[in-house]
PDB file of N, CA and C in Angstrom:
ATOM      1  N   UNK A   1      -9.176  14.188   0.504  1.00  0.00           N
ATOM      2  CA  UNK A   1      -9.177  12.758   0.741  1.00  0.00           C
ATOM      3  C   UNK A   1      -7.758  12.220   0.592  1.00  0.00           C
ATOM      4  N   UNK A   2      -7.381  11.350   1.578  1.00  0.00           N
ATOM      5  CA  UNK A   2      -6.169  10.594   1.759  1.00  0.00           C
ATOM      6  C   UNK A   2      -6.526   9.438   1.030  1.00  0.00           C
ATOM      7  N   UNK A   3      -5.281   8.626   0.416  1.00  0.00           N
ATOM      8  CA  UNK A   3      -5.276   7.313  -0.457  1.00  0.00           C
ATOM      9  C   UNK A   3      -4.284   6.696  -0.257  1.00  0.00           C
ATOM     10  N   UNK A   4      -4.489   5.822   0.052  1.00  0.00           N
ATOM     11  CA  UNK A   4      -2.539   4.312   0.144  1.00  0.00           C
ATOM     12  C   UNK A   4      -2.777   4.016  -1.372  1.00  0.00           C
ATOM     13  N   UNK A   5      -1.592   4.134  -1.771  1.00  0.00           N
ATOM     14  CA  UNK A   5      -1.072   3.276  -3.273  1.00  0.00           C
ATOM     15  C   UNK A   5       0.067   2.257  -2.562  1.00  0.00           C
ATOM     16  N   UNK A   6      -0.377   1.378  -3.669  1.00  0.00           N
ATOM     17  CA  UNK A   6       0.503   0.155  -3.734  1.00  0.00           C
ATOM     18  C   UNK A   6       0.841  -0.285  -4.957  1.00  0.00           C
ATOM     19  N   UNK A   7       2.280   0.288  -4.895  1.00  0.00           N
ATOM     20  CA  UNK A   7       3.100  -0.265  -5.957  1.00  0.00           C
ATOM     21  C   UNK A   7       3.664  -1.456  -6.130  1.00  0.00           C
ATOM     22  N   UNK A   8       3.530  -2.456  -6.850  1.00  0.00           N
ATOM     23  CA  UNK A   8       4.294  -3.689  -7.031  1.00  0.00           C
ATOM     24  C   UNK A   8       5.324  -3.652  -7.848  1.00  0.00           C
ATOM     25  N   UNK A   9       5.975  -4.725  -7.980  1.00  0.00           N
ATOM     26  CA  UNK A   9       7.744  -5.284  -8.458  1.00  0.00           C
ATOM     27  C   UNK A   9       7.086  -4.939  -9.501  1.00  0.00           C
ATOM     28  N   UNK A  10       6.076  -5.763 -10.008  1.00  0.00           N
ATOM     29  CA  UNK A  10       6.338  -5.583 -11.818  1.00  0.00           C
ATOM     30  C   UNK A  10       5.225  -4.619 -12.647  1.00  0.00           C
ATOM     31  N   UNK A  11       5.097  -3.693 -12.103  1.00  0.00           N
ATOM     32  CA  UNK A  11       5.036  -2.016 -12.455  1.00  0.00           C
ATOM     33  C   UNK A  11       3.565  -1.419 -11.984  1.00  0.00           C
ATOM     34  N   UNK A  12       2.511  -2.355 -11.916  1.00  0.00           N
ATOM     35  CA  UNK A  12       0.976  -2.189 -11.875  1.00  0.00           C
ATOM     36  C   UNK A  12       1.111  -1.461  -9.799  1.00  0.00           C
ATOM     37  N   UNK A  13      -0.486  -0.922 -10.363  1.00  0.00           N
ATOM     38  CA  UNK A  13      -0.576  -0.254  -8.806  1.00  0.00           C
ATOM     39  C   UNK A  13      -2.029  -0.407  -8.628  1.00  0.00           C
ATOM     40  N   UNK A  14      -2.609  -0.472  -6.863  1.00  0.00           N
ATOM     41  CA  UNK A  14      -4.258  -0.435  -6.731  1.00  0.00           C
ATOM     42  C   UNK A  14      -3.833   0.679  -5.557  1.00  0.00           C
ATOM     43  N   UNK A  15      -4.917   1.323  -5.711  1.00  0.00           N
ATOM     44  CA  UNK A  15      -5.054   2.061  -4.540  1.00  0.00           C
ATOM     45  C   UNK A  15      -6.804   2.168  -4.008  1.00  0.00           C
ATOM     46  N   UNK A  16      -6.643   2.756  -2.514  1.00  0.00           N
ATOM     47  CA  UNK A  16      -8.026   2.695  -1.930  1.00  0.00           C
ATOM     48  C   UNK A  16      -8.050   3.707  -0.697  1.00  0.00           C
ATOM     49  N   UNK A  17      -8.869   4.319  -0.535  1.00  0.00           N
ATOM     50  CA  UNK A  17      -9.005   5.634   0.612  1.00  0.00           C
ATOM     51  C   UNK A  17      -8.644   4.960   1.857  1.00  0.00           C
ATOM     52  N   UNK A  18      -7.961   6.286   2.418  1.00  0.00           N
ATOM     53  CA  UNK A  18      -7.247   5.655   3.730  1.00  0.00           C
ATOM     54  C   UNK A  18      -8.322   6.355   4.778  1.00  0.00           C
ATOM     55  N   UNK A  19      -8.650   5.192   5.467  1.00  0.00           N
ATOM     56  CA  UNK A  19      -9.271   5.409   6.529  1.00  0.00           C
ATOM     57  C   UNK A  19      -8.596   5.105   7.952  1.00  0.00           C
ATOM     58  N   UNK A  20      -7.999   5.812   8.655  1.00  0.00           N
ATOM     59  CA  UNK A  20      -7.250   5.433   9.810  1.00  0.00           C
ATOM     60  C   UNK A  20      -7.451   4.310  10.980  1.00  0.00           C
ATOM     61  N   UNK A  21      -9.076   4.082  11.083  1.00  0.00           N
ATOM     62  CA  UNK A  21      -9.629   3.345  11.880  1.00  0.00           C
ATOM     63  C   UNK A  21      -9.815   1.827  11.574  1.00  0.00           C
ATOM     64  N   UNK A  22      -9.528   1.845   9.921  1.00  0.00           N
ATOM     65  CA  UNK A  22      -9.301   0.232   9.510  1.00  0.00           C
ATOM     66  C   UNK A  22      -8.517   0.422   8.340  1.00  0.00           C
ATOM     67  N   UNK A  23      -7.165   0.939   8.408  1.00  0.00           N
ATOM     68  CA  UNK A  23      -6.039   0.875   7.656  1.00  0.00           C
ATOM     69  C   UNK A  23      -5.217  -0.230   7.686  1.00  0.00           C
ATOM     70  N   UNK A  24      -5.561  -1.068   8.438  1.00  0.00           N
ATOM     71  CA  UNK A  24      -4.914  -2.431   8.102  1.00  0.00           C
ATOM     72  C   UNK A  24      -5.793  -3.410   7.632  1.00  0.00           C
ATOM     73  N   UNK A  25      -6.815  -3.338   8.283  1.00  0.00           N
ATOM     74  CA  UNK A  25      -7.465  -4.258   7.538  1.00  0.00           C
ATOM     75  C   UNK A  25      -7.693  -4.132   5.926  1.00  0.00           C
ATOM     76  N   UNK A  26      -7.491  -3.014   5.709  1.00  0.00           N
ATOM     77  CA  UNK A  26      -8.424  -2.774   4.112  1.00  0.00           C
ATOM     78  C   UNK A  26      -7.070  -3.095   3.329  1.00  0.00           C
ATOM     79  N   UNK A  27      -5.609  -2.746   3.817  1.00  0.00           N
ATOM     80  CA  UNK A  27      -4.598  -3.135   3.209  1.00  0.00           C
ATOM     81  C   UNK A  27      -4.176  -4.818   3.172  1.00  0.00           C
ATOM     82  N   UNK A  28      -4.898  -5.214   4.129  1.00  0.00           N
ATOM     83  CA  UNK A  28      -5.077  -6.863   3.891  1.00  0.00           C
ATOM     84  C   UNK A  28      -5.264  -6.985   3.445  1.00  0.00           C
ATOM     85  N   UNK A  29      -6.883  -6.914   2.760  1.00  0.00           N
ATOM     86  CA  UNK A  29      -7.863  -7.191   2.107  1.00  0.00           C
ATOM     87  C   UNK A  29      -7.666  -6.766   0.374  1.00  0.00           C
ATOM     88  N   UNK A  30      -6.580  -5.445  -0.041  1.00  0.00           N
ATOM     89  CA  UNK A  30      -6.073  -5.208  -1.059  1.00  0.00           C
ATOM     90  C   UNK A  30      -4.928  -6.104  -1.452  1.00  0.00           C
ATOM     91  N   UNK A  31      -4.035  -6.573  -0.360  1.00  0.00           N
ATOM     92  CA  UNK A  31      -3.008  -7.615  -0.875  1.00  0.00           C
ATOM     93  C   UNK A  31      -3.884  -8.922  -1.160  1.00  0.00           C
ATOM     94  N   UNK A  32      -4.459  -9.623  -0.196  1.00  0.00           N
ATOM     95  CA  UNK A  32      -5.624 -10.569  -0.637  1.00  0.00           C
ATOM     96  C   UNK A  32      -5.964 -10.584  -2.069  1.00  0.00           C
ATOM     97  N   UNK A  33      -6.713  -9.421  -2.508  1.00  0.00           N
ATOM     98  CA  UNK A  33      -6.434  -9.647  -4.268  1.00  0.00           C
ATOM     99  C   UNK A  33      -5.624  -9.723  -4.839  1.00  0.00           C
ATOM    100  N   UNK A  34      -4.383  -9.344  -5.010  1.00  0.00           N
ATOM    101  CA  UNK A  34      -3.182  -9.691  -5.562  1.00  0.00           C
ATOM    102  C   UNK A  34      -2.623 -10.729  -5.387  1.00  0.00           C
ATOM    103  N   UNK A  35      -2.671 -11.833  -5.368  1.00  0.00           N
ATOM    104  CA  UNK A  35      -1.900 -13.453  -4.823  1.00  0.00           C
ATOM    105  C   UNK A  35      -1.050 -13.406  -5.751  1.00  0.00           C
ATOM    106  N   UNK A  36       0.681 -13.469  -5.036  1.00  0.00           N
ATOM    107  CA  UNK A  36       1.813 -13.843  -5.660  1.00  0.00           C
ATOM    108  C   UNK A  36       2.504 -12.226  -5.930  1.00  0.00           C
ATOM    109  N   UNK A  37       1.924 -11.380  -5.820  1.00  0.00           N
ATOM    110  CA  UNK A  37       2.807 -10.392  -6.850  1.00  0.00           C
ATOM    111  C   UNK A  37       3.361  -9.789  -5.116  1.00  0.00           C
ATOM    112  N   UNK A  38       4.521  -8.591  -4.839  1.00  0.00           N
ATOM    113  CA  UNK A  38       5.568  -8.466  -4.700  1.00  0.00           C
ATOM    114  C   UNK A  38       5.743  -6.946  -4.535  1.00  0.00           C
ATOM    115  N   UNK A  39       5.213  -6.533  -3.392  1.00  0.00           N
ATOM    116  CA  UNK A  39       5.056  -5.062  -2.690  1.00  0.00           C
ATOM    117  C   UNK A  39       6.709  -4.593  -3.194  1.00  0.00           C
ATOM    118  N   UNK A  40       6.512  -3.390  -3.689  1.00  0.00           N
ATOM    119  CA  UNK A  40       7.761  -2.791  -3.844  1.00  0.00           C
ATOM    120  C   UNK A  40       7.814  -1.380  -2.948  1.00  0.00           C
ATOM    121  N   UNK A  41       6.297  -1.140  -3.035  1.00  0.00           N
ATOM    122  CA  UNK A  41       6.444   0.230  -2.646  1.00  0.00           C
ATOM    123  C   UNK A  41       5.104   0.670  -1.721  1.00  0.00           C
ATOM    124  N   UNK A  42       4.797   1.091  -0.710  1.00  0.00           N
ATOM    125  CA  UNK A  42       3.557   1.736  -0.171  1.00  0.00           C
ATOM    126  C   UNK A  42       3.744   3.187  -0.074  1.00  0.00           C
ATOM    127  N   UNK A  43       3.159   4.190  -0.346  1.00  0.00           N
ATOM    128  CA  UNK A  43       2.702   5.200  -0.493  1.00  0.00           C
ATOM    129  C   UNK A  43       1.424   6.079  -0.177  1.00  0.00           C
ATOM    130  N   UNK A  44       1.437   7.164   0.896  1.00  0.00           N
ATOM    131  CA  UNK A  44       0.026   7.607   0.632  1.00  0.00           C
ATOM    132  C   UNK A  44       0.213   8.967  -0.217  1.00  0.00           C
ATOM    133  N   UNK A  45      -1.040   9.156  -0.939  1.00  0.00           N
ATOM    134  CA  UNK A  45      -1.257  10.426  -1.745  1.00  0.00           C
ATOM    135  C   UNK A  45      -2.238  11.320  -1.197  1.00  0.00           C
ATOM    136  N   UNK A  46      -1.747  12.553  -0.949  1.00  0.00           N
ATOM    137  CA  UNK A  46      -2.321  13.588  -0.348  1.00  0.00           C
ATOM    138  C   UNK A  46      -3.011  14.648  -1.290  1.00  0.00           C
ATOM    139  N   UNK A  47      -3.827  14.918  -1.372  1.00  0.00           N
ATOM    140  CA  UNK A  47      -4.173  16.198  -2.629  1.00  0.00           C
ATOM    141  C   UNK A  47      -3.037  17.603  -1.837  1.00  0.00           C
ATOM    142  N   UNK A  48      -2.751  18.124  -3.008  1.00  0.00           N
ATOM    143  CA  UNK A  48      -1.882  19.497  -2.997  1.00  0.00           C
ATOM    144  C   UNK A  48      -2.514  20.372  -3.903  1.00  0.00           C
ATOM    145  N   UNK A  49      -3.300  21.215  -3.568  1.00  0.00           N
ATOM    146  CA  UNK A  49      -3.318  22.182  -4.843  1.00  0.00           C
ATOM    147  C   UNK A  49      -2.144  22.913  -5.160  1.00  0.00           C
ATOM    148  N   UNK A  50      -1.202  23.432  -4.788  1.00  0.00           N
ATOM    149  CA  UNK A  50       0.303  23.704  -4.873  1.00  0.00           C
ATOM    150  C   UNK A  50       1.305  22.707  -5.299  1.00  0.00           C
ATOM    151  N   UNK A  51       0.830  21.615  -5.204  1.00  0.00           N
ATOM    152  CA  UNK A  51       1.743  21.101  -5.965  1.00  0.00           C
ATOM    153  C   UNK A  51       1.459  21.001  -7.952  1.00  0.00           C
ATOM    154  N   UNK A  52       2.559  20.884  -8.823  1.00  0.00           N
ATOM    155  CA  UNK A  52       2.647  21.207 -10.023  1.00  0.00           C
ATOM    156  C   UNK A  52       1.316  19.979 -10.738  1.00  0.00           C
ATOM    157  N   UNK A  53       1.551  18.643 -10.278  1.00  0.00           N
ATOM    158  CA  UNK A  53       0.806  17.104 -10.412  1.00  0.00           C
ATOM    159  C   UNK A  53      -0.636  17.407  -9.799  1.00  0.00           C
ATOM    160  N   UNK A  54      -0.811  18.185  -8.244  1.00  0.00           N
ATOM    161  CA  UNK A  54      -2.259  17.582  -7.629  1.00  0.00           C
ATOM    162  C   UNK A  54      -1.988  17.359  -6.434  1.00  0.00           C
ATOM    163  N   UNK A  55      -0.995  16.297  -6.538  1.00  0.00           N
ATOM    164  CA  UNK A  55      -0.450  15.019  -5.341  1.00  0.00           C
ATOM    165  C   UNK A  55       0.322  14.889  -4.750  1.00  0.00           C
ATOM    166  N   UNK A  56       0.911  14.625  -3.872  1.00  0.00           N
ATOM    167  CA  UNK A  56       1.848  14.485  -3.329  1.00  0.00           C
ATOM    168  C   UNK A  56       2.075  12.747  -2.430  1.00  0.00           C
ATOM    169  N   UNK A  57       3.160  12.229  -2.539  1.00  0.00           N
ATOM    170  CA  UNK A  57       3.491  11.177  -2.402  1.00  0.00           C
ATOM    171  C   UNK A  57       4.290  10.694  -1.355  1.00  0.00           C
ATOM    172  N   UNK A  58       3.958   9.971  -0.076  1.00  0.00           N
ATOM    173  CA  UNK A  58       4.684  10.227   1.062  1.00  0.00           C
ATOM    174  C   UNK A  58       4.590   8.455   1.503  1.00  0.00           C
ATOM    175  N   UNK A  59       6.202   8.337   1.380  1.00  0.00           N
ATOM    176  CA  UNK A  59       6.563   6.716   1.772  1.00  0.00           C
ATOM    177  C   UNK A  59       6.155   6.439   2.976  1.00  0.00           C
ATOM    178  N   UNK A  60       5.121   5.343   2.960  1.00  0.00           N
ATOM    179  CA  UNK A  60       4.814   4.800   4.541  1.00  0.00           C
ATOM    180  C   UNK A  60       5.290   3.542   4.813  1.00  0.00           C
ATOM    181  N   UNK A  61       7.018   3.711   5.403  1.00  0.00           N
ATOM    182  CA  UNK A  61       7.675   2.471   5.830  1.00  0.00           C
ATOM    183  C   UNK A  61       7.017   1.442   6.782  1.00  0.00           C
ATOM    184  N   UNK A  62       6.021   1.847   7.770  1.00  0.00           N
ATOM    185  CA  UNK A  62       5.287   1.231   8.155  1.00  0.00           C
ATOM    186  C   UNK A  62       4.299   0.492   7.603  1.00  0.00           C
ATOM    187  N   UNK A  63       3.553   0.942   6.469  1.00  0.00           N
ATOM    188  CA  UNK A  63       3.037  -0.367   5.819  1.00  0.00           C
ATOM    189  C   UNK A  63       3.249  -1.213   4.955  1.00  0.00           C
ATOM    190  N   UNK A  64       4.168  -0.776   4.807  1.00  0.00           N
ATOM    191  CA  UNK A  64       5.425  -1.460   3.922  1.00  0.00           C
ATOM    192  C   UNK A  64       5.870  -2.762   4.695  1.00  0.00           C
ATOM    193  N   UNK A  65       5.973  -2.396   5.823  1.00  0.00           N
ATOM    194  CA  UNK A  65       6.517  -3.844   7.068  1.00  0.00           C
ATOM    195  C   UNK A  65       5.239  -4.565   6.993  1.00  0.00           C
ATOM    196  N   UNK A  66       4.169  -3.937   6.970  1.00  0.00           N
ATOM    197  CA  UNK A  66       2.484  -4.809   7.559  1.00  0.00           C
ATOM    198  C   UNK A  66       2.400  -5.773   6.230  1.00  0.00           C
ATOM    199  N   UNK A  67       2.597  -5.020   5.288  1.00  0.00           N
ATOM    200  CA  UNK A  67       2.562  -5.955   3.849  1.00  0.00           C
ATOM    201  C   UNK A  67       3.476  -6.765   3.985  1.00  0.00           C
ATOM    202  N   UNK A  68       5.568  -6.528   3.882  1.00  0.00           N
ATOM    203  CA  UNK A  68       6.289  -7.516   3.472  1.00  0.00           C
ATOM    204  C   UNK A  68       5.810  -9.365   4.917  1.00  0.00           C
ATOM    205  N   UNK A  69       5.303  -8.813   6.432  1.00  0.00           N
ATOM    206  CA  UNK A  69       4.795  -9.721   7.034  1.00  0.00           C
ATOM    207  C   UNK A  69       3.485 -10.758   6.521  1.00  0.00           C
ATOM    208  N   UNK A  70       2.634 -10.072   6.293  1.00  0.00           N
ATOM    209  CA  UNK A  70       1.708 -10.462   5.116  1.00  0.00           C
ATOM    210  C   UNK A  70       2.026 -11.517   4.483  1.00  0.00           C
ATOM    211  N   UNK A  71       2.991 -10.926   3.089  1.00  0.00           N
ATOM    212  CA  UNK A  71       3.137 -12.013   2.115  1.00  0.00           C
ATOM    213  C   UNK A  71       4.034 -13.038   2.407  1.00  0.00           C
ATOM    214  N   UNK A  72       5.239 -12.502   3.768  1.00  0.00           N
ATOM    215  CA  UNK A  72       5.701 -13.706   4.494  1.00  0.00           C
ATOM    216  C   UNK A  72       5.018 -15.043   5.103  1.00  0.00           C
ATOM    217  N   UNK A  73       3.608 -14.386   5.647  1.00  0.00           N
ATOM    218  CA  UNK A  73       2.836 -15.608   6.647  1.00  0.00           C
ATOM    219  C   UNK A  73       1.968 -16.189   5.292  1.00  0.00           C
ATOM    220  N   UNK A  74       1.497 -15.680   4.239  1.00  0.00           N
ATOM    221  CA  UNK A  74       0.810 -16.360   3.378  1.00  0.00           C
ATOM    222  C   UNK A  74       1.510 -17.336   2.589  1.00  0.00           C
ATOM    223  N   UNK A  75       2.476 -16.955   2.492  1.00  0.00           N
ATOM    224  CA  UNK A  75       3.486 -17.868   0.973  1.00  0.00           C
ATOM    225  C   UNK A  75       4.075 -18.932   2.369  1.00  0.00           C
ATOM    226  N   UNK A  76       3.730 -18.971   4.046  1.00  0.00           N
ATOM    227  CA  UNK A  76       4.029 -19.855   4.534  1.00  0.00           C
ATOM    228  C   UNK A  76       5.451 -19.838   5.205  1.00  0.00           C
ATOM    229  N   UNK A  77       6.330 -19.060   5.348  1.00  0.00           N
ATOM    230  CA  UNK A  77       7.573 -18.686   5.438  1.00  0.00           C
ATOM    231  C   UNK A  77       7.275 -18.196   6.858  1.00  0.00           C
ATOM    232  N   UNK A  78       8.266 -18.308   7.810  1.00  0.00           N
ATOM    233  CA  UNK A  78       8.113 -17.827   9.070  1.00  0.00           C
ATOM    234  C   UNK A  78       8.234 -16.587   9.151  1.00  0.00           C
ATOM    235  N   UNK A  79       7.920 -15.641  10.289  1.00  0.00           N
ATOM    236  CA  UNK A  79       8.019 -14.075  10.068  1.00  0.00           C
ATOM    237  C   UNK A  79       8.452 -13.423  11.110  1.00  0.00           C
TER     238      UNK A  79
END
C-alpha cells in the first residue's frame, strides 16, 4: 500500500492511502482539516522490505504545487 504524508511548518503530519483515481481530491479534503497551518512538505511512503525503517520516502513536487495553490485560493490571495 502507497500513502501521501503531509508534513507541516510546525512539525505535526496526517497521512492517508493514495489512491490514484482521486488523489486530489482526498488531498483537498486532508488540507480542509487543517485550516491555517502551512504545507512544508508532501511525500509518498512506499513499503520496502529492504529498506533498514520499512519505508521509503519519495518527494512529490507536484502535490506540493496542488496544496501551496490550495492554501493560496482559500486564505483568498490570487494564484
Amino acid at each position: 500500500m502507497r500513502r501521501v504524508v503531509i508534513r507541516f511548518k510546525d512539525g505535526t503530519a496526517t497521512s492517508f492511502d493514495l489512491f490514484e483515481d482521486r488523489l486530489e481530491r482526498d488531498l483537498l479534503h486532508h488540507l480542509g482539516l487543517f485550516p491555517g497551518k502551512e504545507v512544508e512538505r508532501v511525500e509518498e511512503q512506499v513499503y520496502d522490505p529492504t529498506h533498514p525503517r520499512r519505508f521509503r520516502y519519495t518527494r512529490r513536487e507536484d502535490l506540493e504545487a496542488l496544496c501551496l495553490s490550495y492554501t493560496r485560493g482559500a486564505s483568498g490571495e490570487s494564484v
